[in-house]
C-alpha atoms as a PDB file:
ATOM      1  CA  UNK A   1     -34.620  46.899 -52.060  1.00  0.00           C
ATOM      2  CA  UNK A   2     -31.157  46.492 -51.744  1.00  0.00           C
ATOM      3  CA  UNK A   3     -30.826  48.864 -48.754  1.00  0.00           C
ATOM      4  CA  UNK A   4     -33.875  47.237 -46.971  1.00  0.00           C
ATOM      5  CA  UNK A   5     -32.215  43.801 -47.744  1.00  0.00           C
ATOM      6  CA  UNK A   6     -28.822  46.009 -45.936  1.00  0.00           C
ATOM      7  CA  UNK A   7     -31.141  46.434 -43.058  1.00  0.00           C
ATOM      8  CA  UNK A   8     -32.913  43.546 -42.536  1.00  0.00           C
ATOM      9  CA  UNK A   9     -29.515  41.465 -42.641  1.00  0.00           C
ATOM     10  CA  UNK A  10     -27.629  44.041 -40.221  1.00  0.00           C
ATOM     11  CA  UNK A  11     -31.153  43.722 -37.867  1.00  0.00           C
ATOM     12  CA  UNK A  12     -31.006  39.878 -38.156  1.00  0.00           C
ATOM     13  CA  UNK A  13     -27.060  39.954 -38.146  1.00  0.00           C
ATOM     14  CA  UNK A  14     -26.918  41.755 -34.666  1.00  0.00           C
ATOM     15  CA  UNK A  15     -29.908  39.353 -33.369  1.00  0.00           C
ATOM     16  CA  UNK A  16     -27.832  36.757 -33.938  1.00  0.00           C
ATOM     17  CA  UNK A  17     -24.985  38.162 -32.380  1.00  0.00           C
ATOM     18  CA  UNK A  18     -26.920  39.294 -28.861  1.00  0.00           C
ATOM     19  CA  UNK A  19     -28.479  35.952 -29.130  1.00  0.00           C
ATOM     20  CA  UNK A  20     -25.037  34.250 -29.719  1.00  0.00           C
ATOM     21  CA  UNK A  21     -23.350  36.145 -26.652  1.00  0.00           C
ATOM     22  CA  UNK A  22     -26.387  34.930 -24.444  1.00  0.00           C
ATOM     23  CA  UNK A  23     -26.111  31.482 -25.350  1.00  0.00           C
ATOM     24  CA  UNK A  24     -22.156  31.635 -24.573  1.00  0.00           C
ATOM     25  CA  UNK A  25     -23.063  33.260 -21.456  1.00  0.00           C
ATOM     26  CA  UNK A  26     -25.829  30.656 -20.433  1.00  0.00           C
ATOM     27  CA  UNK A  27     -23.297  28.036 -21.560  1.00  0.00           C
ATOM     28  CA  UNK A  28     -20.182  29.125 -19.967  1.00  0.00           C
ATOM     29  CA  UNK A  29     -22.734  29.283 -17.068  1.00  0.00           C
ATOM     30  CA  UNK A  30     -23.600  25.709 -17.090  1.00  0.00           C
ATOM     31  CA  UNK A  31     -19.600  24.692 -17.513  1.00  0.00           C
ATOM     32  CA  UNK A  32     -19.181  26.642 -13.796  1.00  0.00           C
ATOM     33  CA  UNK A  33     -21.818  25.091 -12.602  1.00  0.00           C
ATOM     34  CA  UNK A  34     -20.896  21.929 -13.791  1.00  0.00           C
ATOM     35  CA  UNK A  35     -17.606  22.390 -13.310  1.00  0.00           C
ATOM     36  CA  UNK A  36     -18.671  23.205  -9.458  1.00  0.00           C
ATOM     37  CA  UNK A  37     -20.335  20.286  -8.987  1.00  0.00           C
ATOM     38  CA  UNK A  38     -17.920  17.621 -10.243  1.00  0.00           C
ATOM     39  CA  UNK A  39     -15.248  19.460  -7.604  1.00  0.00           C
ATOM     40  CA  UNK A  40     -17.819  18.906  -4.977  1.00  0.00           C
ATOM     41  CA  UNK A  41     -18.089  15.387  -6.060  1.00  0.00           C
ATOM     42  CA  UNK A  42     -14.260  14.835  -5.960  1.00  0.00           C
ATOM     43  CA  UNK A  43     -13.966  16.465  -2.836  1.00  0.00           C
ATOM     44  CA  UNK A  44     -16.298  14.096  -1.490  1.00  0.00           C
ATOM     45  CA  UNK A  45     -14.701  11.657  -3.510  1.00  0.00           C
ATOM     46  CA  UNK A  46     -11.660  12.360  -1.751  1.00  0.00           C
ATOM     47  CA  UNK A  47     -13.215  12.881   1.729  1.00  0.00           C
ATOM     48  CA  UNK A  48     -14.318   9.218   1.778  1.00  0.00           C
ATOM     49  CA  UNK A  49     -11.105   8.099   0.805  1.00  0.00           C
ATOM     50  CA  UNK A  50      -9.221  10.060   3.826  1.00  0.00           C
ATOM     51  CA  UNK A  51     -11.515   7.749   6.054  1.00  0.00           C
ATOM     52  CA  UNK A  52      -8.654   6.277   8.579  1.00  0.00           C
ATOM     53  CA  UNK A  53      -8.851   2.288   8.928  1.00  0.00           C
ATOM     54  CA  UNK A  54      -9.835   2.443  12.404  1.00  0.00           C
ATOM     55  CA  UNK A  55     -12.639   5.074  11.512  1.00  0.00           C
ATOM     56  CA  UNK A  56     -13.688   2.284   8.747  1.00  0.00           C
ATOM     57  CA  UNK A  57     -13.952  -0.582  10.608  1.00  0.00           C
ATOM     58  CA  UNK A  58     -15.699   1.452  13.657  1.00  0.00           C
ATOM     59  CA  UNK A  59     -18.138   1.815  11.109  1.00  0.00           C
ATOM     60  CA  UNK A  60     -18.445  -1.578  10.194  1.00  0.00           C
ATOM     61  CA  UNK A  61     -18.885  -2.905  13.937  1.00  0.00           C
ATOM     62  CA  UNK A  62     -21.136  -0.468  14.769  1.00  0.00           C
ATOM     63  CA  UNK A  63     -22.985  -1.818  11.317  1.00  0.00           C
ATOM     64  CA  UNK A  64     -23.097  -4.967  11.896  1.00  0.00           C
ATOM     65  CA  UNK A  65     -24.077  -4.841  15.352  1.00  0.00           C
ATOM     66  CA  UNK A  66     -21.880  -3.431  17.428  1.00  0.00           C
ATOM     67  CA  UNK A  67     -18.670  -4.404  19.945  1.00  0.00           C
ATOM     68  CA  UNK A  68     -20.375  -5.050  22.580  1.00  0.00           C
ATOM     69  CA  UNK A  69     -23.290  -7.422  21.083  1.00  0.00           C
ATOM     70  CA  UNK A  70     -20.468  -9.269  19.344  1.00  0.00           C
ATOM     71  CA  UNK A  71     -18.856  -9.542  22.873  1.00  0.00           C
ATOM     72  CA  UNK A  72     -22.122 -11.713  24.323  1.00  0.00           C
ATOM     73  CA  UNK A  73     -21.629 -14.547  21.437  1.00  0.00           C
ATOM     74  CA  UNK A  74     -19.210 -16.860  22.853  1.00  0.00           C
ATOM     75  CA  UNK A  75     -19.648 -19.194  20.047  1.00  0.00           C
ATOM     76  CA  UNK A  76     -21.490 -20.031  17.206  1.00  0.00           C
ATOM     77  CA  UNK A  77     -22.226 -22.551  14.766  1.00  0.00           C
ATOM     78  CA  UNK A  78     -23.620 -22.068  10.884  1.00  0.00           C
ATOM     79  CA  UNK A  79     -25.097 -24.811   9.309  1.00  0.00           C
ATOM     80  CA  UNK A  80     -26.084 -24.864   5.631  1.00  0.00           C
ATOM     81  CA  UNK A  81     -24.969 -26.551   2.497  1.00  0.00           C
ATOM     82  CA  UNK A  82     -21.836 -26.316  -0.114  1.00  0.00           C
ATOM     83  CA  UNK A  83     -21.911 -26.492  -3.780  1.00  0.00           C
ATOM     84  CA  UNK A  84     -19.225 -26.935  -6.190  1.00  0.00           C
ATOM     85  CA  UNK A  85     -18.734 -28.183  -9.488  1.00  0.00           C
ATOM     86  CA  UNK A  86     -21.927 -29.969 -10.715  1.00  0.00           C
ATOM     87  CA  UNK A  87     -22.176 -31.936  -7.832  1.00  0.00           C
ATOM     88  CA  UNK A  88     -25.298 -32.266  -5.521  1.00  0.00           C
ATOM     89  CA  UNK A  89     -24.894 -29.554  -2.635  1.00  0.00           C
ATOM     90  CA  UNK A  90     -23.335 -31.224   0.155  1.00  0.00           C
ATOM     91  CA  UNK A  91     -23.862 -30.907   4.073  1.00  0.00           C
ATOM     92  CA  UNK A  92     -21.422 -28.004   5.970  1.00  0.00           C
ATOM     93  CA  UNK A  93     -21.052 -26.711   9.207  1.00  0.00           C
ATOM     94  CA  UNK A  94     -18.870 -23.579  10.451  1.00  0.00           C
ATOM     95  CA  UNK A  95     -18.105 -23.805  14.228  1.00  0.00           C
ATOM     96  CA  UNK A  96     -16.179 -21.313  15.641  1.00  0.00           C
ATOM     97  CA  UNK A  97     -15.562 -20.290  19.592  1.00  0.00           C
ATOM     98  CA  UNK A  98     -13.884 -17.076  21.536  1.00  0.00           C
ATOM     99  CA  UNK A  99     -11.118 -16.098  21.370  1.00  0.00           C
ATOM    100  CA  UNK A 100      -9.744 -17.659  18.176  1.00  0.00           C
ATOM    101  CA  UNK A 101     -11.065 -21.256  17.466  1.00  0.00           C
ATOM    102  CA  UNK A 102     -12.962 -22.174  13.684  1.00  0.00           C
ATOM    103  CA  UNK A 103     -13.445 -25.151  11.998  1.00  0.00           C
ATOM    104  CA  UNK A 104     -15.733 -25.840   8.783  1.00  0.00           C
ATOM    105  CA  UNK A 105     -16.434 -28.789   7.504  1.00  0.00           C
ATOM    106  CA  UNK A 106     -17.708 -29.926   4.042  1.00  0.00           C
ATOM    107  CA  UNK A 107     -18.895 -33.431   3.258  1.00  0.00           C
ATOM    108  CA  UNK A 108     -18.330 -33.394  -0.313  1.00  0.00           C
ATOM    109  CA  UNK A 109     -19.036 -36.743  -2.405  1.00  0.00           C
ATOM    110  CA  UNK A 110     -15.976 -38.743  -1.174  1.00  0.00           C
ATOM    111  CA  UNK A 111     -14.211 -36.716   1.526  1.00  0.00           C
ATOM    112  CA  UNK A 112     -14.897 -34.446   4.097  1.00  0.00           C
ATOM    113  CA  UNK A 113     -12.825 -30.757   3.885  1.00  0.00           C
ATOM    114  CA  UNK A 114     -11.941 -29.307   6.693  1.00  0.00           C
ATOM    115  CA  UNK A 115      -9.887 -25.920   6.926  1.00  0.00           C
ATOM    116  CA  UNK A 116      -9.395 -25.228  10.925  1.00  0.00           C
ATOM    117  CA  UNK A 117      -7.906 -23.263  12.728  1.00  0.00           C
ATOM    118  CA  UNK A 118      -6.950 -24.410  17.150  1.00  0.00           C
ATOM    119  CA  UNK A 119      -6.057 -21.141  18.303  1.00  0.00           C
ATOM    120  CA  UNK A 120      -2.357 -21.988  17.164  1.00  0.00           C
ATOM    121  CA  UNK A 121      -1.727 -23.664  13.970  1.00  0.00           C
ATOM    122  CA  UNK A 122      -3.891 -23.832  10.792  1.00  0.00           C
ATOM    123  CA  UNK A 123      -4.900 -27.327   9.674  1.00  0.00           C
ATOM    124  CA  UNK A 124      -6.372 -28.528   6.254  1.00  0.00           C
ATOM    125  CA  UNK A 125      -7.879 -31.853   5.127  1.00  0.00           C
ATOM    126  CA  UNK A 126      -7.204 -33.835   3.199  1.00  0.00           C
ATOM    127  CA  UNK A 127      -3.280 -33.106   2.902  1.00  0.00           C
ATOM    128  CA  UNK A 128      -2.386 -31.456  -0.972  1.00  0.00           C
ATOM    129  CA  UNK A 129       1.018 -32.825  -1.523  1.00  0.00           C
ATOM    130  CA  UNK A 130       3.376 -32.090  -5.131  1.00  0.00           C
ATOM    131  CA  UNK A 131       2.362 -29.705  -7.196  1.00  0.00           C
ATOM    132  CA  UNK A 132      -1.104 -28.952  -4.786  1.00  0.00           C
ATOM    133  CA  UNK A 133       1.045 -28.371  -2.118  1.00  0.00           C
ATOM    134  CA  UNK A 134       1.068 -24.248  -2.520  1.00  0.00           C
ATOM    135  CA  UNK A 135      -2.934 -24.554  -2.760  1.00  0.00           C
ATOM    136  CA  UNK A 136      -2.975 -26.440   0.813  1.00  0.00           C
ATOM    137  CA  UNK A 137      -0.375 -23.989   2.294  1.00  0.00           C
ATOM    138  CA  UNK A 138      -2.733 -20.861   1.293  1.00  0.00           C
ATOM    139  CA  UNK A 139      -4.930 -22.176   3.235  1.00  0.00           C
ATOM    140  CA  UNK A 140      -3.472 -22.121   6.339  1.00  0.00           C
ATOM    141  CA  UNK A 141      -2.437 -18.508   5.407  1.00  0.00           C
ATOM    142  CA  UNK A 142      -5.865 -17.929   4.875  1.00  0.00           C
ATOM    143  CA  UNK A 143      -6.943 -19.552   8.195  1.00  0.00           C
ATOM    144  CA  UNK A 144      -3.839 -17.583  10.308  1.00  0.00           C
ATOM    145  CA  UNK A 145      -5.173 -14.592   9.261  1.00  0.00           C
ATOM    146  CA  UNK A 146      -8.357 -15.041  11.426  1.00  0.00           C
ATOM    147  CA  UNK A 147     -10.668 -13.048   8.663  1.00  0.00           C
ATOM    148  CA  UNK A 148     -11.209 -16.385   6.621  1.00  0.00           C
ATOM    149  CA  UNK A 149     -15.182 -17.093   7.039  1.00  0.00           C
ATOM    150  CA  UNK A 150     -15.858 -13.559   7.784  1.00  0.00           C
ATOM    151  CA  UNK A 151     -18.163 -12.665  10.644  1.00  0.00           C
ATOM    152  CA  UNK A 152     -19.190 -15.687  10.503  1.00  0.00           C
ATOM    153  CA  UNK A 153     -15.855 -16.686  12.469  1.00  0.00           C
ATOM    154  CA  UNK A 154     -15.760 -15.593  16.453  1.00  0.00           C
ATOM    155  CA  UNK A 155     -11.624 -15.424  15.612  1.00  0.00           C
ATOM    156  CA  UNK A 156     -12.774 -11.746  15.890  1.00  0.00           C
ATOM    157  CA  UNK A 157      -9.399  -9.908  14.689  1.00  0.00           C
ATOM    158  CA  UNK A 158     -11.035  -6.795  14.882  1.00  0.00           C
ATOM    159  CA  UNK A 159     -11.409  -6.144  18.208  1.00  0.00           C
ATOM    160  CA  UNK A 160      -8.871  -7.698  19.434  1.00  0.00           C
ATOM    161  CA  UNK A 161      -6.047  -6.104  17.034  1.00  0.00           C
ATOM    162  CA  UNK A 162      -3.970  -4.368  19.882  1.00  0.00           C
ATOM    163  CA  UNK A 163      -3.535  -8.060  22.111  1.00  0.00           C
ATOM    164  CA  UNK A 164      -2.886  -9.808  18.819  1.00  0.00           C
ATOM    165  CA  UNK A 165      -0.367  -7.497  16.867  1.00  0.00           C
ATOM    166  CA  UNK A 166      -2.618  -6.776  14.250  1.00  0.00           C
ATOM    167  CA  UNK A 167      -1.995  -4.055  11.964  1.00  0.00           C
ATOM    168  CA  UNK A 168      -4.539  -2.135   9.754  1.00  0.00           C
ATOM    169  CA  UNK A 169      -3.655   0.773   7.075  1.00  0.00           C
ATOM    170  CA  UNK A 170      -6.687   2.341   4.823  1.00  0.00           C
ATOM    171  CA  UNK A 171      -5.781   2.127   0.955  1.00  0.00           C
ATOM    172  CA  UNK A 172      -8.471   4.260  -0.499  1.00  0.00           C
ATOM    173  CA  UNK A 173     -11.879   2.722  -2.439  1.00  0.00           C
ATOM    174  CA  UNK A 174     -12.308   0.014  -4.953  1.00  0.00           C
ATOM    175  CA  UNK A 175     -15.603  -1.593  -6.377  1.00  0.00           C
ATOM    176  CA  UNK A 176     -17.336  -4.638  -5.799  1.00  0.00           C
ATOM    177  CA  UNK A 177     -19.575  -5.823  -7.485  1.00  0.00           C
ATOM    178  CA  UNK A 178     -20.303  -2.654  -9.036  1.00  0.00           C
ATOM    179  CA  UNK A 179     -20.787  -0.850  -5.550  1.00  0.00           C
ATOM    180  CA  UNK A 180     -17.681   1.234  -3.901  1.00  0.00           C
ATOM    181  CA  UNK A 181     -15.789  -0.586  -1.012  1.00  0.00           C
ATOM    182  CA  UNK A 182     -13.338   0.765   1.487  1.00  0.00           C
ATOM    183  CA  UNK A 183      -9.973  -1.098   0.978  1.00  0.00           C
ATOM    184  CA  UNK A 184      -8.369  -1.929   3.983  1.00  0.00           C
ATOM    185  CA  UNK A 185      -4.545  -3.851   4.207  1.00  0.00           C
ATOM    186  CA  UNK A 186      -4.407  -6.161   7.469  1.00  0.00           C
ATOM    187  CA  UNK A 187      -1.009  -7.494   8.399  1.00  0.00           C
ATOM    188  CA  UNK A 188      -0.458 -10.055  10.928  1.00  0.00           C
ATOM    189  CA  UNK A 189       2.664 -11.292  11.446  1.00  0.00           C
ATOM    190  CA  UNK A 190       4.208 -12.505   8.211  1.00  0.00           C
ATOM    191  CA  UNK A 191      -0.144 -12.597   6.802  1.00  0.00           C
ATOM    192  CA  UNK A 192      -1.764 -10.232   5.136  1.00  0.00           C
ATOM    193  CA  UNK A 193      -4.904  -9.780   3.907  1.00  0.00           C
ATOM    194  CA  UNK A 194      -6.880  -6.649   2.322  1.00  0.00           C
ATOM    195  CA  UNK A 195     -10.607  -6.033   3.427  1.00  0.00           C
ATOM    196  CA  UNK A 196     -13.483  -4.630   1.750  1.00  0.00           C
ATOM    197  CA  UNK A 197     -15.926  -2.889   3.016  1.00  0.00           C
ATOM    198  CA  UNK A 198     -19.033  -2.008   1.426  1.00  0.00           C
ATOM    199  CA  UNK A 199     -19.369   2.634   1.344  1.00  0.00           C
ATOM    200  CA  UNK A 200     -22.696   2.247   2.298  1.00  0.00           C
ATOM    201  CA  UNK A 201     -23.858  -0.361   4.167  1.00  0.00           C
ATOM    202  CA  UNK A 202     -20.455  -1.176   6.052  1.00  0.00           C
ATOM    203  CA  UNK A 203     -20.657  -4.551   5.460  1.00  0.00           C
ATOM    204  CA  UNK A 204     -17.707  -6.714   5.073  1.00  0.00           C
ATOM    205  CA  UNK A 205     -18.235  -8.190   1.434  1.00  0.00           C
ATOM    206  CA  UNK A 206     -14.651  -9.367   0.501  1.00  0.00           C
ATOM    207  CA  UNK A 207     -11.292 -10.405   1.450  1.00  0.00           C
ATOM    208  CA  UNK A 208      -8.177 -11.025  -1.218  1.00  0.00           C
ATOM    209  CA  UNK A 209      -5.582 -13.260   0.447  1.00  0.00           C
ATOM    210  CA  UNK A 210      -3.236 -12.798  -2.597  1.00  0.00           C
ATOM    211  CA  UNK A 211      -2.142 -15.635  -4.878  1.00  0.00           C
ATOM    212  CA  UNK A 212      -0.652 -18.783  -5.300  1.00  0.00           C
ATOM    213  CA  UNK A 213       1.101 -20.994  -7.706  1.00  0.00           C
ATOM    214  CA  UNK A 214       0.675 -24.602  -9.172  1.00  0.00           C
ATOM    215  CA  UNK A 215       2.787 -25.870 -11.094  1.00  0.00           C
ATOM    216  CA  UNK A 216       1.041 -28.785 -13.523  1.00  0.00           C
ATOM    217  CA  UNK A 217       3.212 -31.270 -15.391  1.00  0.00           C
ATOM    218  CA  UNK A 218       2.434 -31.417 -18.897  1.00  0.00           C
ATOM    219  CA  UNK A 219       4.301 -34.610 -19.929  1.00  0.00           C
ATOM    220  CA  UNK A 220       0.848 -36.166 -20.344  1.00  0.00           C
ATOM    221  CA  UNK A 221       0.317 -33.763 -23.500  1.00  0.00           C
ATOM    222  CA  UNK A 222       3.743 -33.698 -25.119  1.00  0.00           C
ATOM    223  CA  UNK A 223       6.587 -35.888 -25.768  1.00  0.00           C
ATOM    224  CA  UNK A 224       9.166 -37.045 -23.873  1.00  0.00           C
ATOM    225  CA  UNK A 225      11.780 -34.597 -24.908  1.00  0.00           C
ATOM    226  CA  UNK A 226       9.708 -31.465 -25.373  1.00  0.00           C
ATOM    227  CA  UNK A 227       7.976 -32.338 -21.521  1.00  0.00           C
ATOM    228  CA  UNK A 228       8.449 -29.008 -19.270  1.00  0.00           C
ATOM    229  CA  UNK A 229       5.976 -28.323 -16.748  1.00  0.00           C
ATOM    230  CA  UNK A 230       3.351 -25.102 -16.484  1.00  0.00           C
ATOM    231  CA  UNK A 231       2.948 -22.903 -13.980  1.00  0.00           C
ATOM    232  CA  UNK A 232      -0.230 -21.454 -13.459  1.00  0.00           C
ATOM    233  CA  UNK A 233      -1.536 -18.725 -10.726  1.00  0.00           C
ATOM    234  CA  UNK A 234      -4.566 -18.591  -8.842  1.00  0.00           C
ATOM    235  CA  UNK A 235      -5.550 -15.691  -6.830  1.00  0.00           C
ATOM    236  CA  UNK A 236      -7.776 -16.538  -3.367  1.00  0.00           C
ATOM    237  CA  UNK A 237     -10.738 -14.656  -2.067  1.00  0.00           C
ATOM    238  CA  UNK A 238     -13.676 -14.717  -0.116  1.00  0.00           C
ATOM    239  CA  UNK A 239     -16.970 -12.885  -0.856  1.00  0.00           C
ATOM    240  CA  UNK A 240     -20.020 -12.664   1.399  1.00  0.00           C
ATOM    241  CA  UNK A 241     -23.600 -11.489   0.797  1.00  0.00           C
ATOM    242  CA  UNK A 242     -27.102 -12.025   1.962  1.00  0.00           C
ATOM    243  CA  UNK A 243     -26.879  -9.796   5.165  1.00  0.00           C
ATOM    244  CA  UNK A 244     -29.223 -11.220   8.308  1.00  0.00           C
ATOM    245  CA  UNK A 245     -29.917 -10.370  11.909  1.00  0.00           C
ATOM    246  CA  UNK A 246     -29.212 -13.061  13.696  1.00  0.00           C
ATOM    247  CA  UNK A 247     -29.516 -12.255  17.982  1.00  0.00           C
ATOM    248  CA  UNK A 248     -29.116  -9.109  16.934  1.00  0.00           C
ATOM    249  CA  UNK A 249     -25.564  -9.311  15.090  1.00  0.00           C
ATOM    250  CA  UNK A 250     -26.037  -9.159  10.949  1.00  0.00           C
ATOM    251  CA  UNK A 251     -24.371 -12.035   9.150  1.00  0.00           C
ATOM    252  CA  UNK A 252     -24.105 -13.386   5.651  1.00  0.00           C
ATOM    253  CA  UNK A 253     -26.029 -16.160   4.723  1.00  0.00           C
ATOM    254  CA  UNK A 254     -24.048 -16.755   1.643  1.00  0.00           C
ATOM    255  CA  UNK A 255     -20.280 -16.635   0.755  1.00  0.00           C
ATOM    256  CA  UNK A 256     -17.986 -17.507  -2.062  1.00  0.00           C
ATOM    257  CA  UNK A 257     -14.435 -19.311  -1.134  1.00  0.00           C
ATOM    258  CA  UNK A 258     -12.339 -19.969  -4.606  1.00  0.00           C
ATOM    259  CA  UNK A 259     -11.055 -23.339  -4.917  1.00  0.00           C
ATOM    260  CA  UNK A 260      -9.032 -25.265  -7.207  1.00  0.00           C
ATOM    261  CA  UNK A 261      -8.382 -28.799  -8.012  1.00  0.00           C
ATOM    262  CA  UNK A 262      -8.167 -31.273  -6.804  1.00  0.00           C
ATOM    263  CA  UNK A 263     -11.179 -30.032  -4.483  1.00  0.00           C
ATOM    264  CA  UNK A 264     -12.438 -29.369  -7.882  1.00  0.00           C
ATOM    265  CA  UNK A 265     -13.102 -32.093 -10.689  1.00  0.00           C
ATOM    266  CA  UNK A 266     -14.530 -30.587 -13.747  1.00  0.00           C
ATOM    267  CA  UNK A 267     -12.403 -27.346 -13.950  1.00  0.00           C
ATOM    268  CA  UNK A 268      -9.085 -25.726 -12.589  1.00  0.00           C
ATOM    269  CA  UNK A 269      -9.862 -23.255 -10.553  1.00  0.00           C
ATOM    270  CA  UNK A 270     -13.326 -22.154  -9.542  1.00  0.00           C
ATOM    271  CA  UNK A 271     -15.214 -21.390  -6.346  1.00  0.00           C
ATOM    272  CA  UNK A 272     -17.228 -22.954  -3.773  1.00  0.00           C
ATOM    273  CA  UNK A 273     -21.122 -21.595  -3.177  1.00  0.00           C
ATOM    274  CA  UNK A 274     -21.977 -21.749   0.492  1.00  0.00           C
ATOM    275  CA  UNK A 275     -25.544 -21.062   1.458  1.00  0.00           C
ATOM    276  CA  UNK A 276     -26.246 -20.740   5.110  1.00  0.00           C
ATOM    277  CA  UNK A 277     -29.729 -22.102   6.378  1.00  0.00           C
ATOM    278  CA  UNK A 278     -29.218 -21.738  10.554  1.00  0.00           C
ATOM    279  CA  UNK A 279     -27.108 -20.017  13.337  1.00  0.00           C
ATOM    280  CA  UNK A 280     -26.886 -21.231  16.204  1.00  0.00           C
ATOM    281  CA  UNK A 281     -24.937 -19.058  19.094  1.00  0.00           C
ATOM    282  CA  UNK A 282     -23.545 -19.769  22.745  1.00  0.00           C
ATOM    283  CA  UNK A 283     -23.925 -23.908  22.357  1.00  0.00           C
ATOM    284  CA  UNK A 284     -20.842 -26.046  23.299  1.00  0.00           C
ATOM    285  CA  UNK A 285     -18.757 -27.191  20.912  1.00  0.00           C
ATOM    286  CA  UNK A 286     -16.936 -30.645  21.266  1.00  0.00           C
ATOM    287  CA  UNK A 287     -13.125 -30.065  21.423  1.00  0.00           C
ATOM    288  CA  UNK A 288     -12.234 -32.677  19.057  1.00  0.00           C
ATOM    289  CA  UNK A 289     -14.096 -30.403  16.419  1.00  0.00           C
ATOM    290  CA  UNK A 290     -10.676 -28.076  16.123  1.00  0.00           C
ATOM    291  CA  UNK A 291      -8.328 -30.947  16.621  1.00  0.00           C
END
């Protein structure tokens, strides 16, 4: 018995050990192959990063409609409504004309705001002064930059780079959202701005515009001799969703601008919901709408 119990355990011993080096083999097997197709993936990875800016934003023209479709709307207005806060949603209108000429307008509950820009200067109502003065002042860096409403602006700074000085530079991927965007750095001048454009769709979904600073006096909450003020930093986007064809050019019927108070009541710093209902292209605009 003992020498059958010798060979039974030698038999099942060097089973074991075939089937072991098969198993290593079939899973060393699967590590190459897996191994293979995670380097693919990077490769691919890193082939979509090495997309150029111009090669990006070729991409997104020809996505959203193309140059020359672009080229036949002269102007354009987008009417819809605002919400912010817990306030009702208020009336707004985006009118913008070739070459470089927007103005929107929100009548919120007790003023109007208007962020234009006339083709030279960048104007914002109503005036921020003291500590809201940095809010009012990105803004107008926003506005300069001529990417502020999207393609819902004509100030098309795309396609007119070269005339205007514009300068793009490609700075790899980021997400949105959950979905991969090109990153793209414009500079204008003394503005900059960094796009993002959706991998797949090649639709322009963000814009950061950087940050600025308030600085909030806190003598209201202390006493008089431990009073200092607070500084607090706010970082400015846009986002834009809810892709249409509109004369066949796709726009977004919805986009997100961040705001802070005192365009805000109830909270610091938040963001406004625009919801487009209506474009209208090639109407004329009254002058005094950019003034």
């Amino acid at each position: 018995m003992t020498g059958k119990w010798r060979d039974d355990t030698f038999s099942s011993l060097t089973f074991n050990s075939v089937g072991a080096r098969t198993t290593m083999r079939h899973r060393a097997l699967q590590i190459l192959l897996i191994f293979g197709v995670l380097s693919f993936s990077a490769l691919a990875a890193d082939d979509k990063d090495k997309l150029s800016a111009t090669e990006v934003l070729s991409k997104h023209l020809a996505a959203v409609g193309g140059a020359e479709a672009i080229g036949r709307i002269k102007s354009r207005v987008a009417i819809g409504t605002a919400k912010k806060d817990a306030d009702a949603a208020a009336p707004v209108a985006v009118m913008s004309e070739a070459p470089n000429r927007v103005s929107a307008i929100c009548q919120f509950q007790g003023f109007n705001w208007q962020l234009t820009y006339d083709g030279n200067k960048s104007i914002v109502r109503p005036m921020l002064a003291g500590a809201n003065a940095p809010v009012m002042h990105k803004y107008e860096d926003m506005l300069a930059t001529g990417t502020l409403f999207n393609d819902i602006s004509l100030y098309n700074v795309l396609t007119g780079a070269k005339q205007d000085g514009v300068r793009f530079e490609a700075k790899g991927t980021k997400k949105v959202k959950g979905r991969p965007a090109y990153t793209i750095e414009l500079k204008k001048g003394d503005h900059k701005a960094v796009l993002y454009i959706d991998a797949e769709s090649f639709m322009w979904v963000r814009t950061d515009y950087g940050s600025a600073s308030m600085t909030k006096d806190m003598r209201a909450f202390t006493n008089a001799v431990e009073s200092k003020d607070q500084e607090s930093t706010y970082e400015f986007f846009v986002e834009t969703s809810d892709f249409r064809q509109v004369d066949g050019v796709k726009l977004p019927y919805k986009f997100e601008i961040v705001a802070t108070a005192p365009i805000l009541k109830q909270k610091s710093v938040g963001t406004i919901v625009v919801s487009i209902s209506e474009y209208r292209h090639n109407i004329d605009i009254d002058p005094k709408m950019f003034q």
